[in-house]
PDB file of N, CA and C in Angstrom:
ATOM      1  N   UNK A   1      35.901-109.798  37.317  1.00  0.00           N
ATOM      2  CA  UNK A   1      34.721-108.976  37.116  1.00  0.00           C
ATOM      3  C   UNK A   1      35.087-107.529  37.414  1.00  0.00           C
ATOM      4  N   UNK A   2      34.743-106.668  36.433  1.00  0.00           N
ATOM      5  CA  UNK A   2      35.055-105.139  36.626  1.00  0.00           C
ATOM      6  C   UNK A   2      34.000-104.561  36.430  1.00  0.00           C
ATOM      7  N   UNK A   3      33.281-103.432  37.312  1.00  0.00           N
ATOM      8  CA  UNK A   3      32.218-102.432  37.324  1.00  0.00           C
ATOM      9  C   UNK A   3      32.526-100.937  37.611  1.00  0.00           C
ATOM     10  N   UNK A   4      31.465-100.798  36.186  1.00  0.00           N
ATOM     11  CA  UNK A   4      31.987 -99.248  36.207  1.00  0.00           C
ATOM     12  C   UNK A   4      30.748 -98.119  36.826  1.00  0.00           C
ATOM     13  N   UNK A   5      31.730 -97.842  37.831  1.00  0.00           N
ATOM     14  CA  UNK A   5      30.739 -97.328  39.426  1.00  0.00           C
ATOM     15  C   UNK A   5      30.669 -95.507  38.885  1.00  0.00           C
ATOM     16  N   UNK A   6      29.573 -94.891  38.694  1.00  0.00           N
ATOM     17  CA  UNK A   6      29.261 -93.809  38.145  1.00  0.00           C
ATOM     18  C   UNK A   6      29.122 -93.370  39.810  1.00  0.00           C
ATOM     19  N   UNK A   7      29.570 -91.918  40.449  1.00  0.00           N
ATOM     20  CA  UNK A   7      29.887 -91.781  41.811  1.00  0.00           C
ATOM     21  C   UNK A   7      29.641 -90.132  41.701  1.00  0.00           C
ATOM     22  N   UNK A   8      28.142 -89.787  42.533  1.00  0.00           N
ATOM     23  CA  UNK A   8      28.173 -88.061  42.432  1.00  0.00           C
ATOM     24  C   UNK A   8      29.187 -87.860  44.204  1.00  0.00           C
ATOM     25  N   UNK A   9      29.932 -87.392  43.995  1.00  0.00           N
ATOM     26  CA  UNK A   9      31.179 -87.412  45.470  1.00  0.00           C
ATOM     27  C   UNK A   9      31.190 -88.667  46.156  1.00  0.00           C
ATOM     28  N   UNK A  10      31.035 -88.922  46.749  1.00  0.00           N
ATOM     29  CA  UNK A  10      30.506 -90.255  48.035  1.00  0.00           C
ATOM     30  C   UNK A  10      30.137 -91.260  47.513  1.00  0.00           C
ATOM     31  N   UNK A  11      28.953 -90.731  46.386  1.00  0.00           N
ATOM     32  CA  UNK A  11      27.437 -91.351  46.679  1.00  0.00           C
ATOM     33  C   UNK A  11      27.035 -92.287  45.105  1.00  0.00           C
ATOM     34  N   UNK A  12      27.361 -93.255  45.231  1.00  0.00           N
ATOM     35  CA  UNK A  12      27.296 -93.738  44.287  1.00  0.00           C
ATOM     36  C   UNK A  12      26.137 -94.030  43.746  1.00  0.00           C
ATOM     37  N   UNK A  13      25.903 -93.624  42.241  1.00  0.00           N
ATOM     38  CA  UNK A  13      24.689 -93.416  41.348  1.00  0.00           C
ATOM     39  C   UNK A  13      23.848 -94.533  40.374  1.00  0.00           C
ATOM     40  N   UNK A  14      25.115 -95.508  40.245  1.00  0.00           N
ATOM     41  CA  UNK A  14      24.718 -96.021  39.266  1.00  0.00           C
ATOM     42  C   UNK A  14      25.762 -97.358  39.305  1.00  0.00           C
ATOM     43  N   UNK A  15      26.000 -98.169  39.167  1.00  0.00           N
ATOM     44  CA  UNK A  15      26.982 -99.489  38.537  1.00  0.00           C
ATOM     45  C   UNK A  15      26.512-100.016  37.421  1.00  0.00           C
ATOM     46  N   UNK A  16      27.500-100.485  37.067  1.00  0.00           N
ATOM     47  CA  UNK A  16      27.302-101.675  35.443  1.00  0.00           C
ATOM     48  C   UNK A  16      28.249-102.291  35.509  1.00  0.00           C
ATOM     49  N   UNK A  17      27.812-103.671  35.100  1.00  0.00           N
ATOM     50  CA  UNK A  17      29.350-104.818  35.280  1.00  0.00           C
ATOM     51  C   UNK A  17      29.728-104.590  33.859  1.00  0.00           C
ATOM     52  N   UNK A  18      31.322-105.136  33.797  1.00  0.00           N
ATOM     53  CA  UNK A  18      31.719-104.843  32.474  1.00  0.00           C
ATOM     54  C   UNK A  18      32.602-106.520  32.695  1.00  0.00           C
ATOM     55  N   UNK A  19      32.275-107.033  31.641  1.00  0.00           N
ATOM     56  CA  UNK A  19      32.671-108.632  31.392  1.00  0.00           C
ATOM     57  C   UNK A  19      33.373-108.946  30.502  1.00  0.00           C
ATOM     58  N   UNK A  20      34.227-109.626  30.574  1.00  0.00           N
ATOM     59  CA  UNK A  20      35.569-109.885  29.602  1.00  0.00           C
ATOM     60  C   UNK A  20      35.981-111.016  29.724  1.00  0.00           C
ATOM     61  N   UNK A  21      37.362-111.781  29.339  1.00  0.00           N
ATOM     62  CA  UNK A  21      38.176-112.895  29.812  1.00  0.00           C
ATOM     63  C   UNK A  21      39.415-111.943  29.584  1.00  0.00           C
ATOM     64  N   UNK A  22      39.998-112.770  30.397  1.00  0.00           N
ATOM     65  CA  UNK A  22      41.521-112.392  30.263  1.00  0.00           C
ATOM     66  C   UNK A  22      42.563-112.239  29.095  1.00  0.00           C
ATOM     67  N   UNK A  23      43.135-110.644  28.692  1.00  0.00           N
ATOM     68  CA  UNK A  23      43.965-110.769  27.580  1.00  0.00           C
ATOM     69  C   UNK A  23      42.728-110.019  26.503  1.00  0.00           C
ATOM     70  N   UNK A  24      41.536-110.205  26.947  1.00  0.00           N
ATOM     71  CA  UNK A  24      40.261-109.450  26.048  1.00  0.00           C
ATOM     72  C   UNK A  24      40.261-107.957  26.281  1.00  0.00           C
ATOM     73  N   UNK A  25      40.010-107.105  25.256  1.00  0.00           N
ATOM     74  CA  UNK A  25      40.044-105.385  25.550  1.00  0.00           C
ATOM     75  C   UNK A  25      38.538-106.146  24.871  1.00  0.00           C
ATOM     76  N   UNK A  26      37.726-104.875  25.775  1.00  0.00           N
ATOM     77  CA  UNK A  26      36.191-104.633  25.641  1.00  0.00           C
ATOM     78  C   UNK A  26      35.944-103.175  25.441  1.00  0.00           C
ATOM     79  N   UNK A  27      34.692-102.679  24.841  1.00  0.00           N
ATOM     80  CA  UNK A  27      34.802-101.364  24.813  1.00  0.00           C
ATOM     81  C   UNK A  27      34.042-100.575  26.207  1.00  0.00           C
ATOM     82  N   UNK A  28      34.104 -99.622  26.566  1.00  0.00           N
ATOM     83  CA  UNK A  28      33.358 -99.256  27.813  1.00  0.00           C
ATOM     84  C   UNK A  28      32.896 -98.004  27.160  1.00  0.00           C
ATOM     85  N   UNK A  29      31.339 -98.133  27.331  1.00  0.00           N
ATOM     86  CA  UNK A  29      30.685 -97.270  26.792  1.00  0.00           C
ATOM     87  C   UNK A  29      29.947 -96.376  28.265  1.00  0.00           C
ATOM     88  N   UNK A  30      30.170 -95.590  28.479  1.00  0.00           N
ATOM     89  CA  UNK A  30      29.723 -94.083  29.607  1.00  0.00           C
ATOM     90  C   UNK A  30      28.960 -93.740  29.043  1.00  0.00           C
ATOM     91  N   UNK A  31      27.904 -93.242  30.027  1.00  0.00           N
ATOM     92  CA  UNK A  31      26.518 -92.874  29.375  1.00  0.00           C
ATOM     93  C   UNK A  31      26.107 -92.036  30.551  1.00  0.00           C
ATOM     94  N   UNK A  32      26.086 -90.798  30.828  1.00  0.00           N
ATOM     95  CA  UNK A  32      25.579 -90.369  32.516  1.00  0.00           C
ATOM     96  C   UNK A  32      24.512 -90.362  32.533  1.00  0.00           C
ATOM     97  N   UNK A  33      24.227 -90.775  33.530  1.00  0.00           N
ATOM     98  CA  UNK A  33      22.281 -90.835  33.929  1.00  0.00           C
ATOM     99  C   UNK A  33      21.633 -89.452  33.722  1.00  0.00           C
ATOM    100  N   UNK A  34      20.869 -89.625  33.978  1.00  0.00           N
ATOM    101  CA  UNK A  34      19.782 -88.797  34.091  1.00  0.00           C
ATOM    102  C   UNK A  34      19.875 -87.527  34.630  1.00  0.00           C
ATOM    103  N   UNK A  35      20.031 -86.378  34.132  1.00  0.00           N
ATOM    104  CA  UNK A  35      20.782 -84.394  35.475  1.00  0.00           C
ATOM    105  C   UNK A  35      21.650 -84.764  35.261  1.00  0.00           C
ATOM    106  N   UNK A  36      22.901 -85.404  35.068  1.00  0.00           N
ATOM    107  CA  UNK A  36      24.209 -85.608  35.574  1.00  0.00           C
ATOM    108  C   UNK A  36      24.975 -85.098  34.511  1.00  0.00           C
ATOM    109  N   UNK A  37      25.881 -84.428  34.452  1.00  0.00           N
ATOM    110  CA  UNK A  37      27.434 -84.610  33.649  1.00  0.00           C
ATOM    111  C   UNK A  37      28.265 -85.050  34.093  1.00  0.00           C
ATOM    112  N   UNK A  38      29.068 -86.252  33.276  1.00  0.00           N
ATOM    113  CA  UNK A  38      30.641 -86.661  33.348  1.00  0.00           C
ATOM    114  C   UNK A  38      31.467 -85.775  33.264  1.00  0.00           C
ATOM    115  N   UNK A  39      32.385 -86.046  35.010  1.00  0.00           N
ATOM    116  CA  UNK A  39      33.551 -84.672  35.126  1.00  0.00           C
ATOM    117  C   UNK A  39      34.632 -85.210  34.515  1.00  0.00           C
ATOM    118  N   UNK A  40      34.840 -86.798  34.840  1.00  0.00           N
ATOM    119  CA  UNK A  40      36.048 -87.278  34.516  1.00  0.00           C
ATOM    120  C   UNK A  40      35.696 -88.017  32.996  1.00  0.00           C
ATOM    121  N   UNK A  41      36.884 -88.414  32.340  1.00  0.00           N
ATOM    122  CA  UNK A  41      36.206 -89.027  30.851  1.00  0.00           C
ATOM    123  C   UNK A  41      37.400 -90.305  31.023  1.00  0.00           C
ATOM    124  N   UNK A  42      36.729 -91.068  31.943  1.00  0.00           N
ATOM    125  CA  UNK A  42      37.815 -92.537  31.947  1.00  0.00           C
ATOM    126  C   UNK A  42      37.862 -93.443  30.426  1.00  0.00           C
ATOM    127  N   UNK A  43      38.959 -93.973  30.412  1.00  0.00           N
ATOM    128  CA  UNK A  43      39.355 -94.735  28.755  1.00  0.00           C
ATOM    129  C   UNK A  43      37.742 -95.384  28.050  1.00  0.00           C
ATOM    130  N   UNK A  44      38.150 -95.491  26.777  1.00  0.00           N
ATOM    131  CA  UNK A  44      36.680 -96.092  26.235  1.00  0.00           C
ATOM    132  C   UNK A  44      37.065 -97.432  26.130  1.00  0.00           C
ATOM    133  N   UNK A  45      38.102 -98.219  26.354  1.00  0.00           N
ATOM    134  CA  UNK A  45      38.454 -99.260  26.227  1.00  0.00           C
ATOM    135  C   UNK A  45      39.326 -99.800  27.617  1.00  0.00           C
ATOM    136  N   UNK A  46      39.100-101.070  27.947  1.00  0.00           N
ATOM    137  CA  UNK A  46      39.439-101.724  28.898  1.00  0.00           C
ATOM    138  C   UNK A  46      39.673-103.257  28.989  1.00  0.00           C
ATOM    139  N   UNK A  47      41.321-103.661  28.910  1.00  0.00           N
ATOM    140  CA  UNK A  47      41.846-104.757  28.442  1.00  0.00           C
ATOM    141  C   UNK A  47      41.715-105.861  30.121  1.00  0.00           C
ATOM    142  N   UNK A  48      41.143-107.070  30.143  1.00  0.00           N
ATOM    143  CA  UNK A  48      41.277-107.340  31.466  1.00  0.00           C
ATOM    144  C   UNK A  48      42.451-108.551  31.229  1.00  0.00           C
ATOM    145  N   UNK A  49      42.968-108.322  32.713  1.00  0.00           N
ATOM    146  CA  UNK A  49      44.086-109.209  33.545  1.00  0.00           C
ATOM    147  C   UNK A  49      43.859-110.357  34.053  1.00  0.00           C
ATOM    148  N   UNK A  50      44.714-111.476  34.328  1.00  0.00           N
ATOM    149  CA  UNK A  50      44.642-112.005  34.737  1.00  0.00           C
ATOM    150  C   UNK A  50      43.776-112.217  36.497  1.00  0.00           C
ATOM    151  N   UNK A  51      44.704-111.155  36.835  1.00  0.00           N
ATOM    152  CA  UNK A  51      43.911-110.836  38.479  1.00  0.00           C
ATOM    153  C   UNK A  51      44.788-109.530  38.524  1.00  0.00           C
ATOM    154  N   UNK A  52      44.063-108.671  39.549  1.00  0.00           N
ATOM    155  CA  UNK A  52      44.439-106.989  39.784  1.00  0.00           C
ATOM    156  C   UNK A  52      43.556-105.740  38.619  1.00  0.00           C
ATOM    157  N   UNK A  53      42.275-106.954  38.463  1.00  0.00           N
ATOM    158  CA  UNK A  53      41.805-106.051  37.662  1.00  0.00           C
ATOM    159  C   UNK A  53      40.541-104.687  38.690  1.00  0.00           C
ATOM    160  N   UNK A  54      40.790-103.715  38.082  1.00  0.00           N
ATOM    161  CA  UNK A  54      40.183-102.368  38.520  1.00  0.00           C
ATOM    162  C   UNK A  54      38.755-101.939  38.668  1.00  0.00           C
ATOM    163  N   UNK A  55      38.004-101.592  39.063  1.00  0.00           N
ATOM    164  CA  UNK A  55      36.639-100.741  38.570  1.00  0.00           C
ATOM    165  C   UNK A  55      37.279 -99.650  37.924  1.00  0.00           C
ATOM    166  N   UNK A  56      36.304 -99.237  37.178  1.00  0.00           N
ATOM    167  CA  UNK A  56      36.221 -97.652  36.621  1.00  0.00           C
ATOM    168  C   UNK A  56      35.305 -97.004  37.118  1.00  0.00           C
ATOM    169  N   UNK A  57      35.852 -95.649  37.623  1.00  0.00           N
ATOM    170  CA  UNK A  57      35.169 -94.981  38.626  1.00  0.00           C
ATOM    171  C   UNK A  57      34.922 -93.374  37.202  1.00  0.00           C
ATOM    172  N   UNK A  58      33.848 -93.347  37.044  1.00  0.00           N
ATOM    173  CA  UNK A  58      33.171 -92.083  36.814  1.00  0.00           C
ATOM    174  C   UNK A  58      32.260 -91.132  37.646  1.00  0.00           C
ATOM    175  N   UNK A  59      33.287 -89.909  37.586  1.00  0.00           N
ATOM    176  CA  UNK A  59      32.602 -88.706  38.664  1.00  0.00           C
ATOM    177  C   UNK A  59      31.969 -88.022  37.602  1.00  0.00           C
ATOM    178  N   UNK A  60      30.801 -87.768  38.356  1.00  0.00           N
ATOM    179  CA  UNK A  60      29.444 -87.367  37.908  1.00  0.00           C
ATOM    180  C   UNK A  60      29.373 -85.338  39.055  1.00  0.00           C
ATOM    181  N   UNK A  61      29.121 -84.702  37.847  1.00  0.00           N
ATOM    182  CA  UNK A  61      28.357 -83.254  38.548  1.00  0.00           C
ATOM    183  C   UNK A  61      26.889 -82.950  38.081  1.00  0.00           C
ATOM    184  N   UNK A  62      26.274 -82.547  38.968  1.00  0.00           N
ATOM    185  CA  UNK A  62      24.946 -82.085  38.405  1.00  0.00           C
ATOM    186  C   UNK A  62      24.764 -81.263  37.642  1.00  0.00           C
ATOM    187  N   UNK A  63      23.730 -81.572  36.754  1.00  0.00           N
ATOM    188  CA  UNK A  63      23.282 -80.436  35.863  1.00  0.00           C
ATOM    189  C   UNK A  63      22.605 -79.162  36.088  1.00  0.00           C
ATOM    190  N   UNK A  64      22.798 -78.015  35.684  1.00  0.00           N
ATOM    191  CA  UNK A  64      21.791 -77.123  36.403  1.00  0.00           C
ATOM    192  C   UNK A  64      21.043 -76.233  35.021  1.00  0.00           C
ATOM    193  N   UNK A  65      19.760 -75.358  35.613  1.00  0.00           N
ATOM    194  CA  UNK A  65      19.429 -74.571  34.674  1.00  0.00           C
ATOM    195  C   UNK A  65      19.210 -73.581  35.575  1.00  0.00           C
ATOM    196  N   UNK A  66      19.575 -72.389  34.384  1.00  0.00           N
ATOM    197  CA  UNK A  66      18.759 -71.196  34.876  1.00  0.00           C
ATOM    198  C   UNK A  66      17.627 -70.797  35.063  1.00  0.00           C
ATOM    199  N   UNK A  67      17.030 -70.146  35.960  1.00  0.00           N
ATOM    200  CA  UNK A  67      15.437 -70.244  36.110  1.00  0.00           C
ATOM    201  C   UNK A  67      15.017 -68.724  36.663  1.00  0.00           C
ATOM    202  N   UNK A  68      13.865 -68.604  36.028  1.00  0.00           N
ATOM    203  CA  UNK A  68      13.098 -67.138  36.166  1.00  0.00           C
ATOM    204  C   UNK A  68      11.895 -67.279  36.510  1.00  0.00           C
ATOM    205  N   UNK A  69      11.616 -66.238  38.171  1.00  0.00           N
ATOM    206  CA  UNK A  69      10.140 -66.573  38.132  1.00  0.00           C
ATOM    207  C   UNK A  69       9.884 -65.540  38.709  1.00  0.00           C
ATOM    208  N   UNK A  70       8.752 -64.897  38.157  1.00  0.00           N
ATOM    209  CA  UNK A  70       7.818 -63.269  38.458  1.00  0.00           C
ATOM    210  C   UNK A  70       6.235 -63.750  38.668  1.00  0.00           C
ATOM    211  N   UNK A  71       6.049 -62.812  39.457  1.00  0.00           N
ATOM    212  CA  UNK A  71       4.895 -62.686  39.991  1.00  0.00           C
ATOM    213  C   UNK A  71       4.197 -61.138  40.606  1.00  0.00           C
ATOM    214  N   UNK A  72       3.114 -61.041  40.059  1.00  0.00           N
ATOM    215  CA  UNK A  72       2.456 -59.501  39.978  1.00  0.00           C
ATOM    216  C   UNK A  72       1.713 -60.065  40.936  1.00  0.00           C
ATOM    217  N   UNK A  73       1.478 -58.613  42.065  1.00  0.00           N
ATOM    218  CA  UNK A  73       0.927 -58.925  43.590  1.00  0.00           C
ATOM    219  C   UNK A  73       0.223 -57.396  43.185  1.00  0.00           C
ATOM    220  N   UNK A  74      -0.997 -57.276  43.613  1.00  0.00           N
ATOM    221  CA  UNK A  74      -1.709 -56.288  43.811  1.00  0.00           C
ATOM    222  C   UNK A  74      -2.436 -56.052  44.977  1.00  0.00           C
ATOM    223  N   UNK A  75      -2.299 -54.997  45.435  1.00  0.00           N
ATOM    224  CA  UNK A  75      -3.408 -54.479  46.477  1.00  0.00           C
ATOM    225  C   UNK A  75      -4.565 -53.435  46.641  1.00  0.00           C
ATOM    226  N   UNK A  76      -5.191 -53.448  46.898  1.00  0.00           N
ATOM    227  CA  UNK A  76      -6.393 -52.302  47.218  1.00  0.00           C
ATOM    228  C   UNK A  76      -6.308 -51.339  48.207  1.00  0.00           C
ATOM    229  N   UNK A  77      -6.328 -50.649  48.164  1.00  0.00           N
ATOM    230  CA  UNK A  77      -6.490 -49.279  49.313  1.00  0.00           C
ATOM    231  C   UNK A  77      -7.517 -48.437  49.460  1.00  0.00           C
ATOM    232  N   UNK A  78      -8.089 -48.874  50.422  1.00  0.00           N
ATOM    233  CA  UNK A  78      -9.543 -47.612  50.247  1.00  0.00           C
ATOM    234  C   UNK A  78      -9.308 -46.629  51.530  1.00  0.00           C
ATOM    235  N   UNK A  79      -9.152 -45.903  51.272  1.00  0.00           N
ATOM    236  CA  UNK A  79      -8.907 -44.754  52.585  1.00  0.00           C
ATOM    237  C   UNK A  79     -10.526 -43.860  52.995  1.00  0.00           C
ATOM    238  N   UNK A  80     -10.525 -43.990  53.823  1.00  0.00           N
ATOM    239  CA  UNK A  80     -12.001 -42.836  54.139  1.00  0.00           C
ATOM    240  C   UNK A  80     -11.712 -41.747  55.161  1.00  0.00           C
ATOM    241  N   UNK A  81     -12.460 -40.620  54.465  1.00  0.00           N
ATOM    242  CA  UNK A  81     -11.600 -39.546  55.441  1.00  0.00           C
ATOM    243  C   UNK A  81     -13.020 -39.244  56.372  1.00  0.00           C
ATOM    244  N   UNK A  82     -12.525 -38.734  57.498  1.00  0.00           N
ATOM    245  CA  UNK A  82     -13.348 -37.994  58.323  1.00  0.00           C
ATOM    246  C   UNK A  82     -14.997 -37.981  58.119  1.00  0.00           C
ATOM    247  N   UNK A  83     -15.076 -37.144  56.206  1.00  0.00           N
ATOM    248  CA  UNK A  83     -16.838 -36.878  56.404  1.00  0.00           C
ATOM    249  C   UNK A  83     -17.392 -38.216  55.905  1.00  0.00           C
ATOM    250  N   UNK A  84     -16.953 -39.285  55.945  1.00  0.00           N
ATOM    251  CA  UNK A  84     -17.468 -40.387  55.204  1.00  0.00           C
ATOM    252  C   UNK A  84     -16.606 -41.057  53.950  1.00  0.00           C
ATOM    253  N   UNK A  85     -16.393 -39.766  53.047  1.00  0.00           N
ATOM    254  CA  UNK A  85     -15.951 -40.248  52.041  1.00  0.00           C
ATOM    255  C   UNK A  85     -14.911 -41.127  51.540  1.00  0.00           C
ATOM    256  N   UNK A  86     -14.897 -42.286  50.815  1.00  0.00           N
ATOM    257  CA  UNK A  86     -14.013 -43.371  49.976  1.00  0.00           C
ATOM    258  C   UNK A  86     -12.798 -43.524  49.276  1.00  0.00           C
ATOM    259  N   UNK A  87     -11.756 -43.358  49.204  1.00  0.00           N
ATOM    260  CA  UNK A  87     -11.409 -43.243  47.604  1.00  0.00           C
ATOM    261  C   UNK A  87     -10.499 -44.491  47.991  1.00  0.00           C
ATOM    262  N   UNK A  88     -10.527 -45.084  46.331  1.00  0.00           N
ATOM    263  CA  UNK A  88      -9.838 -46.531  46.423  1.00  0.00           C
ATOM    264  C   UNK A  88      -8.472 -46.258  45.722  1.00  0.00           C
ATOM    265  N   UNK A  89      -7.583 -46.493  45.368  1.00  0.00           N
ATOM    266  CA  UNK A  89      -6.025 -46.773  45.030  1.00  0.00           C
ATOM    267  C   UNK A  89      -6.061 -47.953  45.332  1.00  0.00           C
ATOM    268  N   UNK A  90      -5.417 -48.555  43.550  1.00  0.00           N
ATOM    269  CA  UNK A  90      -4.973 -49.900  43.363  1.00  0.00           C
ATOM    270  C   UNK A  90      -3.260 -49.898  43.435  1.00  0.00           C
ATOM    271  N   UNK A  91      -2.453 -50.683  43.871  1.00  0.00           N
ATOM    272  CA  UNK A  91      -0.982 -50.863  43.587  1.00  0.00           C
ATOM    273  C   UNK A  91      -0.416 -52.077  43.189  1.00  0.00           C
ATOM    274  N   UNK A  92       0.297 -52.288  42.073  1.00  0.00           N
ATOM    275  CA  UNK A  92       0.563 -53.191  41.673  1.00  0.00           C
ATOM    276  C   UNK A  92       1.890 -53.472  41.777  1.00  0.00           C
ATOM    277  N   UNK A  93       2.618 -54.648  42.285  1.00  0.00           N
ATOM    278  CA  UNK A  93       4.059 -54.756  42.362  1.00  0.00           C
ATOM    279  C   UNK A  93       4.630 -55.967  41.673  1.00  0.00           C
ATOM    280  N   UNK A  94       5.737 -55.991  40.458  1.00  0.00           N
ATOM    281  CA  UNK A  94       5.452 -57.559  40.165  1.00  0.00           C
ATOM    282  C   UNK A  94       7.191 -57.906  40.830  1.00  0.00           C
ATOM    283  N   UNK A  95       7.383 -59.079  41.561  1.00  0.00           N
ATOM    284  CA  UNK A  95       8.361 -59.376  42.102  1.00  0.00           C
ATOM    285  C   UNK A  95       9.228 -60.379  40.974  1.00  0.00           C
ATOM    286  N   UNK A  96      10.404 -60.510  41.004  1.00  0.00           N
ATOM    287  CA  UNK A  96      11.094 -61.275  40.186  1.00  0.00           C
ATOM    288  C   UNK A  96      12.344 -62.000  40.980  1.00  0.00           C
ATOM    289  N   UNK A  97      12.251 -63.403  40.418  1.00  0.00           N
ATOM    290  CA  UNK A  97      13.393 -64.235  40.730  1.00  0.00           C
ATOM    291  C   UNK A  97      14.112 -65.050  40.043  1.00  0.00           C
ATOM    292  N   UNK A  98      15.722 -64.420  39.791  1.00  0.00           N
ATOM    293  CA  UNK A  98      16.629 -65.146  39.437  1.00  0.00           C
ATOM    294  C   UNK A  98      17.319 -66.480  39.622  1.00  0.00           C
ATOM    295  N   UNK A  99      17.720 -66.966  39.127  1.00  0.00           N
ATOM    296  CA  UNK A  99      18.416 -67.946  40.022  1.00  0.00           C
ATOM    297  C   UNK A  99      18.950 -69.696  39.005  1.00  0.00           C
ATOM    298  N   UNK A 100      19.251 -70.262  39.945  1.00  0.00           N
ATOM    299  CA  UNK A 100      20.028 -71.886  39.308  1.00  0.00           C
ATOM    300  C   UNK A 100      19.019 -72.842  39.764  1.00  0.00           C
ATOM    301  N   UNK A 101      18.529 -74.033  39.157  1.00  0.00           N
ATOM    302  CA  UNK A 101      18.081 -74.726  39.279  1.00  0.00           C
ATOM    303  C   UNK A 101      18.971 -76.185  39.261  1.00  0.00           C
ATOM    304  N   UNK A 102      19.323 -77.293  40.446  1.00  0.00           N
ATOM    305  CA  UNK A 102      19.947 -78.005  40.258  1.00  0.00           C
ATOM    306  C   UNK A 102      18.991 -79.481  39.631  1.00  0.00           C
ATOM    307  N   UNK A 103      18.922 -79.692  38.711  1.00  0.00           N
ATOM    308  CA  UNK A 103      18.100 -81.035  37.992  1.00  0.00           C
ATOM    309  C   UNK A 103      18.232 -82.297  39.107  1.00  0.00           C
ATOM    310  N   UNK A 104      19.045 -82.353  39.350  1.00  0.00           N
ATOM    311  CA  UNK A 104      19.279 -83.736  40.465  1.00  0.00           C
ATOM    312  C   UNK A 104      18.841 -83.354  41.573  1.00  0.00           C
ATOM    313  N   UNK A 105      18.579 -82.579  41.990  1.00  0.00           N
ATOM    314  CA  UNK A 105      18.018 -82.376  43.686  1.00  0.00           C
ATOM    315  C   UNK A 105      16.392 -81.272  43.590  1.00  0.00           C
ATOM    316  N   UNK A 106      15.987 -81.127  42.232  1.00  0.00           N
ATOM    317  CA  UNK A 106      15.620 -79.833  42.224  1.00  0.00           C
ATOM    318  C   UNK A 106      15.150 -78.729  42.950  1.00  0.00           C
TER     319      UNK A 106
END
């Protein structure tokens, strides 16, 4: 019995058994889950042995996106001087944020 263990560092993501008899090549079809890209691109085919047969280990990196987010903040100012009088001033500031978004952890 051989399983092909999809592994983000450590942490393993995913398994699938891959079933054969001996002297049989099967095809191994990789598929990365869900956020993930395949770092490594292990064989698409896999002949099994008698005994000493292997897992296939696929390393997985996360996917990321770029991401933008702004936001306009305003305030009021009313100042009054001495004889009573008001005056208002509005200020408007809009803030902005760059940045990476990781899909697997977001």
């Amino acid at each position: 019995r051989v399983r092909v263990i999809y592994k983000d560092g450590d942490r393993i993501v995913k398994t699938e058994k891959l079933a054969g008899k001996t002297g049989q090549t099967v095809d191994v079809v990789i598929a990365a889950p869900d956020h993930y890209q395949i770092i490594n691109h292990p064989a698409t085919t896999y002949t099994f042995r008698a005994s000493g047969n292997q897992d296939i280990i696929v390393e997985l990196g996360h996917r990321v996106q770029a991401t933008h987010r702004e936001k306009t903040v305003t305030r009021r100012i009313v100042v009054t001087d001495p004889a009573g009088h008001s005056s208002t001033t509005t200020q408007k500031a809009t803030l902005t944020q760059a940045g990476v978004l990781d899909l697997v952890t977001n």
